[in-house]
Protein backbone atom coordinates (compact mmCIF):
# COMPACT_ATOMS: atom_id res chain seq x y z
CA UNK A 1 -145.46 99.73 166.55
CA UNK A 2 -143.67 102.29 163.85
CA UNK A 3 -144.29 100.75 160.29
CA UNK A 4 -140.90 99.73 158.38
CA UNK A 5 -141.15 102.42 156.03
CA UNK A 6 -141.13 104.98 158.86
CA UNK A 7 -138.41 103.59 160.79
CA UNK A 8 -136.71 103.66 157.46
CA UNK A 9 -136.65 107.10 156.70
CA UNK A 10 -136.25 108.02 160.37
CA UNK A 11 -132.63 106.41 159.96
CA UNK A 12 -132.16 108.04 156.67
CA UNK A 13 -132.62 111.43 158.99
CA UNK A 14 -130.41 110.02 161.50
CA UNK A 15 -127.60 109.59 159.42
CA UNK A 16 -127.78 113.08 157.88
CA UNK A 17 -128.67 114.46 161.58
CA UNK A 18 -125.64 112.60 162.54
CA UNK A 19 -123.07 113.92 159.57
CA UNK A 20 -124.61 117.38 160.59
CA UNK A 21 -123.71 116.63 164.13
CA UNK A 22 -120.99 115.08 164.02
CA UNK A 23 -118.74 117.55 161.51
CA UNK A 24 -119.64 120.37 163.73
CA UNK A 25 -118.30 118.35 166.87
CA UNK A 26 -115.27 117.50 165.37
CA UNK A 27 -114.52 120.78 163.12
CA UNK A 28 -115.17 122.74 166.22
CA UNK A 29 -112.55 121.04 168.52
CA UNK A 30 -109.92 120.11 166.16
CA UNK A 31 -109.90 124.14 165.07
CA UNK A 32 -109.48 124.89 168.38
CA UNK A 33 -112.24 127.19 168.61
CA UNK A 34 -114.12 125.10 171.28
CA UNK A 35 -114.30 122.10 173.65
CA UNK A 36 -116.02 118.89 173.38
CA UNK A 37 -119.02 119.55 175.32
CA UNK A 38 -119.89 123.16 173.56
CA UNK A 39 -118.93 121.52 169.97
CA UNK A 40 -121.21 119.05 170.94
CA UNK A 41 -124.01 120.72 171.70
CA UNK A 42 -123.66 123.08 169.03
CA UNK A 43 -123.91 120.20 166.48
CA UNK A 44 -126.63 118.97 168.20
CA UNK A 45 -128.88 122.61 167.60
CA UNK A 46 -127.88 122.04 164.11
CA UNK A 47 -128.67 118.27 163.58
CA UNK A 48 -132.25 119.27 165.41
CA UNK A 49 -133.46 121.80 163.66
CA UNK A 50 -132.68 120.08 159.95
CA UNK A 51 -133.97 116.72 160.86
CA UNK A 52 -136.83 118.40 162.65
CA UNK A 53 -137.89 119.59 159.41
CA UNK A 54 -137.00 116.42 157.33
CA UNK A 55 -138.56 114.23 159.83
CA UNK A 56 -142.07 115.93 160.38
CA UNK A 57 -142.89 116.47 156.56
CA UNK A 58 -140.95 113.13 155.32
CA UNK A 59 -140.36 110.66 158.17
CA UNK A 60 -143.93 111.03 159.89
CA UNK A 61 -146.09 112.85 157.15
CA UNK A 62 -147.51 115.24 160.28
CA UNK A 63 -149.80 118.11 159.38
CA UNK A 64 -150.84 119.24 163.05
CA UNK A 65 -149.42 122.08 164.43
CA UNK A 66 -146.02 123.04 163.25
CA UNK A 67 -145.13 124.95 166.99
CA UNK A 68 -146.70 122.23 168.83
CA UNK A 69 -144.91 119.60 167.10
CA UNK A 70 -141.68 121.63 167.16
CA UNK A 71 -142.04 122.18 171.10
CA UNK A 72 -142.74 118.84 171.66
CA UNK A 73 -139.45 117.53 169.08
CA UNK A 74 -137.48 120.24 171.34
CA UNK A 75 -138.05 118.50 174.59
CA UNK A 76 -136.92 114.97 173.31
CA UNK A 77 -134.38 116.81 171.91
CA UNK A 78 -133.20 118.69 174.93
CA UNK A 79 -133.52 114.63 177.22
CA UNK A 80 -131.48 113.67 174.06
CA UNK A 81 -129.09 116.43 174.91
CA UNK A 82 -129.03 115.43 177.92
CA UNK A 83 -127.38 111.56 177.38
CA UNK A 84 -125.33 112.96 174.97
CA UNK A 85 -123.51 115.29 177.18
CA UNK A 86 -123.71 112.47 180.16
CA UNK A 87 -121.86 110.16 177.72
CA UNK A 88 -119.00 113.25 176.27
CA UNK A 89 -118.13 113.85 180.15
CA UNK A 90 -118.28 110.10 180.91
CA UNK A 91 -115.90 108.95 178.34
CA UNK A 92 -113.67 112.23 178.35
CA UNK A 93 -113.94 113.08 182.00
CA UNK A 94 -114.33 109.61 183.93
CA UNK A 95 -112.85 107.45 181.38
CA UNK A 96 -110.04 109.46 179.92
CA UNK A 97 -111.33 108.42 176.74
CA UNK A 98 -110.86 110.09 173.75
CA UNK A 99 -114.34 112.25 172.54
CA UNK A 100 -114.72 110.90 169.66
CA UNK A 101 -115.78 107.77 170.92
CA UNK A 102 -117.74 109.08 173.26
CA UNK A 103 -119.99 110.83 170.69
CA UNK A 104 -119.83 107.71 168.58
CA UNK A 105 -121.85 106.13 171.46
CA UNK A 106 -123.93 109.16 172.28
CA UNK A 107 -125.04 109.07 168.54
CA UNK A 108 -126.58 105.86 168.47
CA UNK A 109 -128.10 105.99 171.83
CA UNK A 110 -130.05 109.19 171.41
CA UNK A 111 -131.19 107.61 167.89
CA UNK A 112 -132.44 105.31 169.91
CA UNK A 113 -133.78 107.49 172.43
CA UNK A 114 -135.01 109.99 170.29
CA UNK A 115 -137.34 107.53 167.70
CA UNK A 116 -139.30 106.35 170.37
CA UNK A 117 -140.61 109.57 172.28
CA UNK A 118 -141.09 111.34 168.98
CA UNK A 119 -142.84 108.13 167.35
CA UNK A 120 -144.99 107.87 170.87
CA UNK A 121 -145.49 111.43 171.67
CA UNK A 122 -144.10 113.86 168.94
CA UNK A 123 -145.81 112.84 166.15
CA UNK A 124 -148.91 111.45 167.01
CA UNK A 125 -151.75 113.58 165.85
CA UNK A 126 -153.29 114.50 162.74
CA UNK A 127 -150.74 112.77 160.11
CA UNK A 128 -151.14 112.45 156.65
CA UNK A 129 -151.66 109.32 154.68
CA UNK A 130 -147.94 108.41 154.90
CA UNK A 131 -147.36 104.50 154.64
């Protein structure tokens, strides 16, 4: 079970991850240079590789292998990718929803998502003395 403290700071990431994320998505599309699912996912690279490095010194205090650790965040990245494209095309595409909620749902529920593989699996080895 993640300590307070961790699951703390993990949502202080979020939220920045999120701004990051979530200003790309939406500068993107309303400039017209893109459409919801490439804004999207270009937010997303952003938000991953900032809160990657937030997250691995701050959040989880881990001092193992930087490329290991950084493999390992990509792939619950890329599943987190994943739902958050499945939920764009389901709101815009089968719901004829606007995006923006969409990715207001997405956000949470790779949050979600995301804490628990990279508290279980990420971020397991050789951490510091963190509380």
């Amino acid at each position: 079970m993640p300590s307070f403290s961790k699951l703390l700071r993990y949502g202080v990431v979020g939220v920045i991850g999120a701004v990051v994320h979530m200003s790309t998505l939406f500068l993107l599309v309303e400039l017209g240079l893109t459409g919801p699912v490439v804004a999207t996912t270009t937010g997303f690279v952003l938000a991953l590789l900032i809160s990657y490095g937030i997250n691995r010194i701050w959040t989880f205090g881990y001092v193992g292998s930087y490329w290991a650790s950084l493999i390992r965040y990509c792939i619950v990245s890329l599943i987190g990718l994943g739902l958050n494209i499945l939920i764009i095309k389901l709101f815009t595409d089968f719901l004829g929803l606007w995006y923006g909620w969409g990715a207001f749902v997405a956000v949470g529920a790779v949050a979600l998502n995301n804490f628990l593989l990279n508290n279980a699996w990420t971020f397991t080895h050789k951490t510091s003395d963190m509380p």
